[in-house]
Protein backbone atom coordinates (compact mmCIF):
# COMPACT_ATOMS: atom_id res chain seq x y z
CA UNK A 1 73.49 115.76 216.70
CA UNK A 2 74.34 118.25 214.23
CA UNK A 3 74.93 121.10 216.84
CA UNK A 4 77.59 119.11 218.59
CA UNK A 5 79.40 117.85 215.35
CA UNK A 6 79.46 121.72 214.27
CA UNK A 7 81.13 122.33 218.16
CA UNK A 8 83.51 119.53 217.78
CA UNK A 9 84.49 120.98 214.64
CA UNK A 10 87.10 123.49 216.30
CA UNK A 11 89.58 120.91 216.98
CA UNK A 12 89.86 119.98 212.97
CA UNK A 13 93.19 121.93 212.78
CA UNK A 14 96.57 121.08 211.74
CA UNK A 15 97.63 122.90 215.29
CA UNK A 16 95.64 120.09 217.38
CA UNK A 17 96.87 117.07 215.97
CA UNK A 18 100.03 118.21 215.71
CA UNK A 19 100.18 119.64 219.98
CA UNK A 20 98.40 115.85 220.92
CA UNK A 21 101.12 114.17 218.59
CA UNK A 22 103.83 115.65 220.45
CA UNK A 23 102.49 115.51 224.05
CA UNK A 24 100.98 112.01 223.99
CA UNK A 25 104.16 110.11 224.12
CA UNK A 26 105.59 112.19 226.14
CA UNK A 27 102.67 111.32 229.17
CA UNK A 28 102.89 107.48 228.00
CA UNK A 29 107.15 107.90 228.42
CA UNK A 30 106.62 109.42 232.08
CA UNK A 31 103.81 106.24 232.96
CA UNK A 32 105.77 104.03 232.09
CA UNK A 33 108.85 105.44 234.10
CA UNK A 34 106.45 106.48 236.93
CA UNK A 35 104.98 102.92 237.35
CA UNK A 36 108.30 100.57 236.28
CA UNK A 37 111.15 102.66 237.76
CA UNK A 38 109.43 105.18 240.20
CA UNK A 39 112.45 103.91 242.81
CA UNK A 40 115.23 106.10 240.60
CA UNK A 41 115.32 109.39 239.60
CA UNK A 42 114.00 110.34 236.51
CA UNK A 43 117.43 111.70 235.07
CA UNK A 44 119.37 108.19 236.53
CA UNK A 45 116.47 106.44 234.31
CA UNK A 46 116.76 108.29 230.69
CA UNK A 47 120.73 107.70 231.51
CA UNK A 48 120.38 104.20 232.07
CA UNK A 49 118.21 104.02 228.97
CA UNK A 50 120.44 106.00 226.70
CA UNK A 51 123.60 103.55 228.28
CA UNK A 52 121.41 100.22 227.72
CA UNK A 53 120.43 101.23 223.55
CA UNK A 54 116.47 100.74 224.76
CA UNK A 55 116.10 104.74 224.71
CA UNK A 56 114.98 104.66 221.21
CA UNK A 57 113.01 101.36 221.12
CA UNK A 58 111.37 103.04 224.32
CA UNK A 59 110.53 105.87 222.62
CA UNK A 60 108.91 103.58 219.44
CA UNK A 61 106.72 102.13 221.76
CA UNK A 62 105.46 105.13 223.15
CA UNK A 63 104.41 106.86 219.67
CA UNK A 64 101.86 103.88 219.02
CA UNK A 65 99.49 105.76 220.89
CA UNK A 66 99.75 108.60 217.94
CA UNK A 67 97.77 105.61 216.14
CA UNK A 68 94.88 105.44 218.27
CA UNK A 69 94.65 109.37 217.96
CA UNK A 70 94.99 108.94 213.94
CA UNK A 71 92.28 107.06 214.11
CA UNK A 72 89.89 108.74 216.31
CA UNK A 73 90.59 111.81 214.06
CA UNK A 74 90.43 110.31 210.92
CA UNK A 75 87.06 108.27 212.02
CA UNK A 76 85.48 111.56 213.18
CA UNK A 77 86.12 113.20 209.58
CA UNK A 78 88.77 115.88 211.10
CA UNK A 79 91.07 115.56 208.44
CA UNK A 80 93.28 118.69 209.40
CA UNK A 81 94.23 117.05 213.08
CA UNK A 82 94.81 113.80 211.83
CA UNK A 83 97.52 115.06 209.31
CA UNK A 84 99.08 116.97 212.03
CA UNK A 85 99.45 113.34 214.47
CA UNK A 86 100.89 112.20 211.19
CA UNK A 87 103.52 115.57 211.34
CA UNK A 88 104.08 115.07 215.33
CA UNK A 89 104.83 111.47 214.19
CA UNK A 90 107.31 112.06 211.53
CA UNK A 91 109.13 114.73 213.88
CA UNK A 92 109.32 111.53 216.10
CA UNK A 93 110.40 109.43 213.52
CA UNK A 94 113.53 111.64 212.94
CA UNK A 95 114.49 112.09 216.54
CA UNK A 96 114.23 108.17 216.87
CA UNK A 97 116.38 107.84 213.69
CA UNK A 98 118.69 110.36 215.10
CA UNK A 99 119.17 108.46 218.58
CA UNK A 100 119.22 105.54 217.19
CA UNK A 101 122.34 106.85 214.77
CA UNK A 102 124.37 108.67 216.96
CA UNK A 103 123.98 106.81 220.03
């Protein structure tokens, strides 16, 4: 048990957490548009969002899954990825604040 904690132990950076943050909503955002709206084209579908206001209430939803990654991190002791979902999730934050703003 110990040898495989000590391997596991290489994803406990700030650079791990932080790359999953970012790219985890961005595979929910494409599922969801892949199995809801797989009929239009992608671009016609982020227009239609933007044009509609749900782009950034979209977006919300699909940074909940930085949660579940918080968690996992934070239950498995790798303190150094779990504040890096918390940095990807901020830098979310921002944009979302920013669309929601300007547009």
């Amino acid at each position: 048990m110990i040898n495989a904690d000590n391997k596991l132990k290489k994803f406990d950076s700030f650079k791990v957490g932080f790359s999953l943050g970012i790219v985890a909503p961005v595979i929910i955002f494409f599922g969801y548009y892949k199995l809801n709206y797989d009929f239009i084209k992608f671009n016609s579908f982020v227009e239609d969002a933007f044009m509609k206001s749900i782009f950034a209430p979209l977006l919300s939803l699909c940074v909940i899954i930085n949660l579940g990654i918080f968690y996992l991190f934070y239950w498995k002791y790798f303190n150094l990825a779990a504040r890096g979902v918390i940095g990807a999730t901020i830098v979310y934050a921002i944009m979302i604040f920013i669309v929601k703003l300007f547009f």
